[in-house]
PDB file of N, CA and C in Angstrom:
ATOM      1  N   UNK A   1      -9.994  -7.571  38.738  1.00  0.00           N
ATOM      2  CA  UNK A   1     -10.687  -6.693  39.653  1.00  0.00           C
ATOM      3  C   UNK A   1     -12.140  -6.503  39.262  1.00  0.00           C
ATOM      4  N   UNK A   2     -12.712  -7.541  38.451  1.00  0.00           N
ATOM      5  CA  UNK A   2     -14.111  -7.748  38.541  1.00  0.00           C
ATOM      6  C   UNK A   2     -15.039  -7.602  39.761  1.00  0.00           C
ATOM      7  N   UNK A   3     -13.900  -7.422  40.828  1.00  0.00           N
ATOM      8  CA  UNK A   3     -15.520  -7.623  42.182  1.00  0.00           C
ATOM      9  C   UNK A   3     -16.391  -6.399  42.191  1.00  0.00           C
ATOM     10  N   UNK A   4     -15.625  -5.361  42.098  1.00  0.00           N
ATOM     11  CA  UNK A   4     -16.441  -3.894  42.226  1.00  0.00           C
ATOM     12  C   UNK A   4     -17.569  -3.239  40.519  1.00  0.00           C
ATOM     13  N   UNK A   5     -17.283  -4.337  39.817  1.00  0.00           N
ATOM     14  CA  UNK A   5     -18.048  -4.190  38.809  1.00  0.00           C
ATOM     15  C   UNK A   5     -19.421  -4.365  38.882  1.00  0.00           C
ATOM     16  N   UNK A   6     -20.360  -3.660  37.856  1.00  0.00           N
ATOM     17  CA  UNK A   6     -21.885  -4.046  38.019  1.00  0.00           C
ATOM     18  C   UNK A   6     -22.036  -4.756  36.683  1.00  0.00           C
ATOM     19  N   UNK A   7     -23.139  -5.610  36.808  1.00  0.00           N
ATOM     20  CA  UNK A   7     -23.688  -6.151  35.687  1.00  0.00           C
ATOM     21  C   UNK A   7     -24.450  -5.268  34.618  1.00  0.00           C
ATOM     22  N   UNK A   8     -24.279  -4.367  33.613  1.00  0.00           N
ATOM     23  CA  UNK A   8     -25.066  -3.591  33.007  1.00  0.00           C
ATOM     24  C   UNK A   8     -26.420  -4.124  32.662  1.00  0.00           C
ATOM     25  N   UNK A   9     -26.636  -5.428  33.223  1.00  0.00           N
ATOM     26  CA  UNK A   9     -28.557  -5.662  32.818  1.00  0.00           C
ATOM     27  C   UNK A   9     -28.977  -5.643  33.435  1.00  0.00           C
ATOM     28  N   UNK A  10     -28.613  -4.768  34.998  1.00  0.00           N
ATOM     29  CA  UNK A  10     -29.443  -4.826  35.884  1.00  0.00           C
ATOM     30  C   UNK A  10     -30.509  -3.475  35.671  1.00  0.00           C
ATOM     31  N   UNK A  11     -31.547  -3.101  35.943  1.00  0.00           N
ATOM     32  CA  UNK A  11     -32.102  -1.925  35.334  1.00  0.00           C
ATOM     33  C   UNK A  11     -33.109  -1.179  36.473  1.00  0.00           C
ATOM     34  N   UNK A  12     -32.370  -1.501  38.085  1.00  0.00           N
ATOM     35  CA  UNK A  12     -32.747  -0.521  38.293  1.00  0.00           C
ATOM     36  C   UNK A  12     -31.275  -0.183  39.917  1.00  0.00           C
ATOM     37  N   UNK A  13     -31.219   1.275  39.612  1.00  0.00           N
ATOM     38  CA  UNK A  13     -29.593   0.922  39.985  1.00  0.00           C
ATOM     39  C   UNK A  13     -29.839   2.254  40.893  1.00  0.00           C
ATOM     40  N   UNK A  14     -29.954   2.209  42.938  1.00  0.00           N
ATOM     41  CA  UNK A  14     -29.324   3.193  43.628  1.00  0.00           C
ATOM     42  C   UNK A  14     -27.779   3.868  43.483  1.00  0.00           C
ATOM     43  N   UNK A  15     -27.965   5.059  42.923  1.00  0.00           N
ATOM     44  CA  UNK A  15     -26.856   5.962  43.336  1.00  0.00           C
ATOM     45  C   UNK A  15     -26.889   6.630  44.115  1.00  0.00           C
ATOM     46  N   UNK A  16     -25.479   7.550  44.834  1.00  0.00           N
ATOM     47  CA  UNK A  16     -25.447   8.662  45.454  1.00  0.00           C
ATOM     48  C   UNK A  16     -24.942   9.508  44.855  1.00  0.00           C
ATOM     49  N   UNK A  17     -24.977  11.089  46.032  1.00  0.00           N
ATOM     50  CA  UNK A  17     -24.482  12.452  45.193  1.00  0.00           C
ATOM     51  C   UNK A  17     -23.148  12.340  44.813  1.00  0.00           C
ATOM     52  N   UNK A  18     -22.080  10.836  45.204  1.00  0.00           N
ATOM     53  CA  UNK A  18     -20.858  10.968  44.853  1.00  0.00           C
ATOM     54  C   UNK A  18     -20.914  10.394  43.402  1.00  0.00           C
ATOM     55  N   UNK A  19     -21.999  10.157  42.913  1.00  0.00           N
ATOM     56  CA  UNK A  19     -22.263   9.256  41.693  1.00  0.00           C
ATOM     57  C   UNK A  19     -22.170  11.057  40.777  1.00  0.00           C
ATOM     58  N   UNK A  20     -22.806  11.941  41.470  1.00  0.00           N
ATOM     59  CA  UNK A  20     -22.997  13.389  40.086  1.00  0.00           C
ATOM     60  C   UNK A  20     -22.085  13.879  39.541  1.00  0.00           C
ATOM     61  N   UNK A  21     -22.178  14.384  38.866  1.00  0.00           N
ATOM     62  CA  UNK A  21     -23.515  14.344  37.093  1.00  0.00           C
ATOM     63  C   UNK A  21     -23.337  12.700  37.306  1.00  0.00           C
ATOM     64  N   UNK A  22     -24.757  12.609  36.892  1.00  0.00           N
ATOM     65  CA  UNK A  22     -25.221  11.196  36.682  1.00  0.00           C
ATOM     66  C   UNK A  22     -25.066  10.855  35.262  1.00  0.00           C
ATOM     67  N   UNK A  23     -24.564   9.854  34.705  1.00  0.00           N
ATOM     68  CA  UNK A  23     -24.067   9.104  33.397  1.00  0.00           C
ATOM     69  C   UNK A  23     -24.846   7.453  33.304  1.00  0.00           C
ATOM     70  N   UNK A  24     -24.930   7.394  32.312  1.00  0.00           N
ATOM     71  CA  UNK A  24     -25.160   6.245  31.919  1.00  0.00           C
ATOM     72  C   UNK A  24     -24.473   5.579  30.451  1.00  0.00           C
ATOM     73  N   UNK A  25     -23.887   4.661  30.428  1.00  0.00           N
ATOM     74  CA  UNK A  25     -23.360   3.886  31.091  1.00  0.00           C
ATOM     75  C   UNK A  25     -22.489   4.349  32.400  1.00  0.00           C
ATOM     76  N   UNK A  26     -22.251   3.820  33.748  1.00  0.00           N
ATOM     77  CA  UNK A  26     -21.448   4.396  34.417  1.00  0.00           C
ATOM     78  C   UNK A  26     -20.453   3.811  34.500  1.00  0.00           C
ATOM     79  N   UNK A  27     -19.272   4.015  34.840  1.00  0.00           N
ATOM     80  CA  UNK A  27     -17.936   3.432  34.714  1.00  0.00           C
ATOM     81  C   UNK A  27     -17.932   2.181  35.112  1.00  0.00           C
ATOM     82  N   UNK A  28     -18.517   1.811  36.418  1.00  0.00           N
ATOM     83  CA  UNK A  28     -18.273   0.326  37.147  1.00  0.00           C
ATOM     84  C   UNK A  28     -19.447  -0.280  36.165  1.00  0.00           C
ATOM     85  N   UNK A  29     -20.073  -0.142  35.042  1.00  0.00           N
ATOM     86  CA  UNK A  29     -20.594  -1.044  34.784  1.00  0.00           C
ATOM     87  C   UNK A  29     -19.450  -1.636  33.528  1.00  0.00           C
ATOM     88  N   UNK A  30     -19.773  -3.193  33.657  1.00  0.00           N
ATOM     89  CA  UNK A  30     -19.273  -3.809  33.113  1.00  0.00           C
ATOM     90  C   UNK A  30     -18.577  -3.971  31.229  1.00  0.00           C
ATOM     91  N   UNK A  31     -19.929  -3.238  31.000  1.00  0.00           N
ATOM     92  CA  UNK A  31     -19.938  -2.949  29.440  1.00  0.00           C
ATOM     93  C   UNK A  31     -20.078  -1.585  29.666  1.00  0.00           C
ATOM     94  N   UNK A  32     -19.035  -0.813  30.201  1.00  0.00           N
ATOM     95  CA  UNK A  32     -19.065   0.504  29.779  1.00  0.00           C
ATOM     96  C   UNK A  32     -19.501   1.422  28.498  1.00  0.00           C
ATOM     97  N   UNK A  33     -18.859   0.688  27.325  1.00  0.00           N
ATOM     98  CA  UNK A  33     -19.137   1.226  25.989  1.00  0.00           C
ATOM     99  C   UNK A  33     -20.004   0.767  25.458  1.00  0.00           C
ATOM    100  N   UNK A  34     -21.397   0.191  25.866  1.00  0.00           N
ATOM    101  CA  UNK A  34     -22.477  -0.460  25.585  1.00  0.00           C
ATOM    102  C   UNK A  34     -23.357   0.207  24.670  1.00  0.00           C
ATOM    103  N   UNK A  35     -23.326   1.828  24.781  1.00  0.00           N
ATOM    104  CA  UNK A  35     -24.439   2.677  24.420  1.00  0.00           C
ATOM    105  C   UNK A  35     -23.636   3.712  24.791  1.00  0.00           C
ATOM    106  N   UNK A  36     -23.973   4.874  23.938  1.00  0.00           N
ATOM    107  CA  UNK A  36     -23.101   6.335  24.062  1.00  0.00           C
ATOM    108  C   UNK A  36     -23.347   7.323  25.195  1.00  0.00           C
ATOM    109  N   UNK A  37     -22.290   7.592  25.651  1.00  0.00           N
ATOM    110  CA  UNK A  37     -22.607   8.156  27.383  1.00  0.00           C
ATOM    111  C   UNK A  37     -23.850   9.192  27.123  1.00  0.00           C
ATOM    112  N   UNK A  38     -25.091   9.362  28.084  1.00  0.00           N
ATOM    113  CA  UNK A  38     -26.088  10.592  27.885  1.00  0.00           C
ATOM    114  C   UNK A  38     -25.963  10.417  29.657  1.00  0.00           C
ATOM    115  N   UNK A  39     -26.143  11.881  29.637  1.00  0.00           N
ATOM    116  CA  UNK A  39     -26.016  12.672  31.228  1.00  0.00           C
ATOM    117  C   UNK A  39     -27.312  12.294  31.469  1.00  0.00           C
ATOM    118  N   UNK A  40     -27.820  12.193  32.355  1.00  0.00           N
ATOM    119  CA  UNK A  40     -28.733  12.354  33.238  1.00  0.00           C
ATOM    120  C   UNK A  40     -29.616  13.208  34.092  1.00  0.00           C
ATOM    121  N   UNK A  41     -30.254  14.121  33.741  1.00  0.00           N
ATOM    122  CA  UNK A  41     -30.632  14.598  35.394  1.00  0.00           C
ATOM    123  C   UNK A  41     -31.360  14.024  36.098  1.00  0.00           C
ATOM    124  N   UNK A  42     -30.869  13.917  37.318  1.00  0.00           N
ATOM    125  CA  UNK A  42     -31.376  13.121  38.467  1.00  0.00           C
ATOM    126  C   UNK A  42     -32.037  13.796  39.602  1.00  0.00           C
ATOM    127  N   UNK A  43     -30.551  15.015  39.724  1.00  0.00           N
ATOM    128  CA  UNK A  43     -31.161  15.826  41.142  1.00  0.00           C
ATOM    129  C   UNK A  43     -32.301  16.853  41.578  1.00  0.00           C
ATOM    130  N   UNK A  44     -32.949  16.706  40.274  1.00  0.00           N
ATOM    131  CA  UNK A  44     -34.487  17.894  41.081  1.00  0.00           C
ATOM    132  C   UNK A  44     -35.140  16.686  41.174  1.00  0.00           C
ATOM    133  N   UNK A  45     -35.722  15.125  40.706  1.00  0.00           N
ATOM    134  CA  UNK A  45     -36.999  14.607  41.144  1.00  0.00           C
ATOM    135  C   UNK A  45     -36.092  13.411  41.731  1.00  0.00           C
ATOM    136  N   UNK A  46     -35.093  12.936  41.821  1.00  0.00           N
ATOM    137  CA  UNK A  46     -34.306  11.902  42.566  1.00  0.00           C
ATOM    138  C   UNK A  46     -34.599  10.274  41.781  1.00  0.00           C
ATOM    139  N   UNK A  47     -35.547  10.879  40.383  1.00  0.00           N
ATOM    140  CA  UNK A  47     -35.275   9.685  39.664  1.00  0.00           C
ATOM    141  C   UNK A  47     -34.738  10.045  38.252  1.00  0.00           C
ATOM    142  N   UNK A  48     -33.970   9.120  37.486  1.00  0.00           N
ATOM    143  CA  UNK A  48     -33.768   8.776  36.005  1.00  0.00           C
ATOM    144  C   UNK A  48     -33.946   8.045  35.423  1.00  0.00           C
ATOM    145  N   UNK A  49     -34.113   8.123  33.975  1.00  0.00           N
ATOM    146  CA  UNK A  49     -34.614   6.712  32.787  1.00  0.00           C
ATOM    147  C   UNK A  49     -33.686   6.760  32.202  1.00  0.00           C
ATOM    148  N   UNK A  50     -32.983   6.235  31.671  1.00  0.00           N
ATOM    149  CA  UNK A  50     -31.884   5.720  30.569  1.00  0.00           C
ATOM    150  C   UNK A  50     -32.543   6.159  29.350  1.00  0.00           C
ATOM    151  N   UNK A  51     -32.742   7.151  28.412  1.00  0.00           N
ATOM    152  CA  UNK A  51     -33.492   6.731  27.351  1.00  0.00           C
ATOM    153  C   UNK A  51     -32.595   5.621  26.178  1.00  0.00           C
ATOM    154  N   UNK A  52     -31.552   4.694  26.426  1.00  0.00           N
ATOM    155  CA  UNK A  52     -31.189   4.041  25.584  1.00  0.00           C
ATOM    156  C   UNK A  52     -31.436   2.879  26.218  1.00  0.00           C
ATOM    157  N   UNK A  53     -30.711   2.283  27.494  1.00  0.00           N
ATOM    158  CA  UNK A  53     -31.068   0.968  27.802  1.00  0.00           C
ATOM    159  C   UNK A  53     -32.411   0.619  28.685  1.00  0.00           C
ATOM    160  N   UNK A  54     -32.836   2.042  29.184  1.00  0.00           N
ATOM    161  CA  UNK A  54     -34.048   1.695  30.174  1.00  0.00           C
ATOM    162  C   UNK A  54     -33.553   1.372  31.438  1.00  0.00           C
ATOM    163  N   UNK A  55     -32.653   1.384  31.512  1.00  0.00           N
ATOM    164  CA  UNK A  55     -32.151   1.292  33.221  1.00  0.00           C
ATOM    165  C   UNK A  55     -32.742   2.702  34.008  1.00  0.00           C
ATOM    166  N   UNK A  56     -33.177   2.441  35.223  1.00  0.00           N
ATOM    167  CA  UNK A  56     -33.865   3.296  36.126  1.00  0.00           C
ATOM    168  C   UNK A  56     -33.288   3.893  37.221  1.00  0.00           C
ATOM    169  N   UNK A  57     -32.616   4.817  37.209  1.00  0.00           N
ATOM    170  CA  UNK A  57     -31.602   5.096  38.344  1.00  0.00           C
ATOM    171  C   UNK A  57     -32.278   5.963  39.424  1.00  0.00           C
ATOM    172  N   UNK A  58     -32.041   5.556  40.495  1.00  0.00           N
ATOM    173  CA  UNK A  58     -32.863   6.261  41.744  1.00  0.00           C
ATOM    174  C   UNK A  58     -31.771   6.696  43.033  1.00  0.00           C
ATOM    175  N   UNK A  59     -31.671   7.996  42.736  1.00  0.00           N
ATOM    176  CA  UNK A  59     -31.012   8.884  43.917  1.00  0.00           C
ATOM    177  C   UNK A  59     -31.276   8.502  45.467  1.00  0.00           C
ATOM    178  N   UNK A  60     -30.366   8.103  45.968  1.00  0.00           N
ATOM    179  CA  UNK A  60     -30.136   7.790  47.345  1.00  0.00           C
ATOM    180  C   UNK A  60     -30.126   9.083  48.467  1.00  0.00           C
ATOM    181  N   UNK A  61     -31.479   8.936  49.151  1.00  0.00           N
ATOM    182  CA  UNK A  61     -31.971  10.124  49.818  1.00  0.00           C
ATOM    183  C   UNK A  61     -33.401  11.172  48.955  1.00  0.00           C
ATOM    184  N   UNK A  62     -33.560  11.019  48.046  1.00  0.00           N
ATOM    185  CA  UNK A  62     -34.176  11.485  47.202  1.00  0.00           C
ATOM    186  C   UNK A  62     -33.757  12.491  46.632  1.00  0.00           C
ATOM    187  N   UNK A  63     -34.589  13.628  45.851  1.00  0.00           N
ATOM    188  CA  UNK A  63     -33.826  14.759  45.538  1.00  0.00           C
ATOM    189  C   UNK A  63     -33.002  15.363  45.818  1.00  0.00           C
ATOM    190  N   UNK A  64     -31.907  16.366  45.542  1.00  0.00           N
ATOM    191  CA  UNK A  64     -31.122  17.375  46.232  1.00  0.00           C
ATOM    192  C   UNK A  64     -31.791  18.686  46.356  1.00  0.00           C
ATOM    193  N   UNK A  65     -31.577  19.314  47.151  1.00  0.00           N
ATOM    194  CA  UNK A  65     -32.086  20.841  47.753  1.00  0.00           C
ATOM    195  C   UNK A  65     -31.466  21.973  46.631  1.00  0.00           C
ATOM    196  N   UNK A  66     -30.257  21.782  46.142  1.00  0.00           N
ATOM    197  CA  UNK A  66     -29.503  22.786  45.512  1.00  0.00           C
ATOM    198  C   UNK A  66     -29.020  22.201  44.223  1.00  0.00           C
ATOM    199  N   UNK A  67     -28.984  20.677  44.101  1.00  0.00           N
ATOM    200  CA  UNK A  67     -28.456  20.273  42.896  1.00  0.00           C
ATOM    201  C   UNK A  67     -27.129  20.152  42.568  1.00  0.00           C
ATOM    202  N   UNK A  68     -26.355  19.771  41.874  1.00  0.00           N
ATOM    203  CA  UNK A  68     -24.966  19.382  41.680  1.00  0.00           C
ATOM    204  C   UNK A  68     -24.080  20.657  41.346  1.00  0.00           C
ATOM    205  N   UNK A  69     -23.343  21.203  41.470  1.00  0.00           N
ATOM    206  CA  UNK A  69     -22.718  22.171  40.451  1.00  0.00           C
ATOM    207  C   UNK A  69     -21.221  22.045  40.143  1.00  0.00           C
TER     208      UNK A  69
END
């Protein structure tokens, strides 16, 4: 069941709000255990940096109004 997998070297990766809390590594990526999970915040500027692999994650729609809870 490789089809729904991502390549973890891709480094710049649309999510949505069904993606929150935002994680990195995220599950469908391939090498999940690549680097130790760090949360993300995404939803006040609708972007994130990986500070371990540098992958660039960009919120689909841009910011949220209220944020995840």
């Amino acid at each position: 069941m490789q089809d729904h997998l991502t390549d973890n070297k891709q480094r710049q990766i649309e999510v949505s709000e069904n993606d929150l809390p935002l994680h990195c590594p995220m599950r469908s990526m391939l090498l999940w255990n690549s680097h130790p999970r760090v949360y993300l915040p995404i939803e006040n500027t609708g972007e994130a940096l990986c500070p371990y692999c540098g992958t660039h994650y960009k919120l689909k729609g841009g910011a949220t109004s209220s944020g995840h809870h």
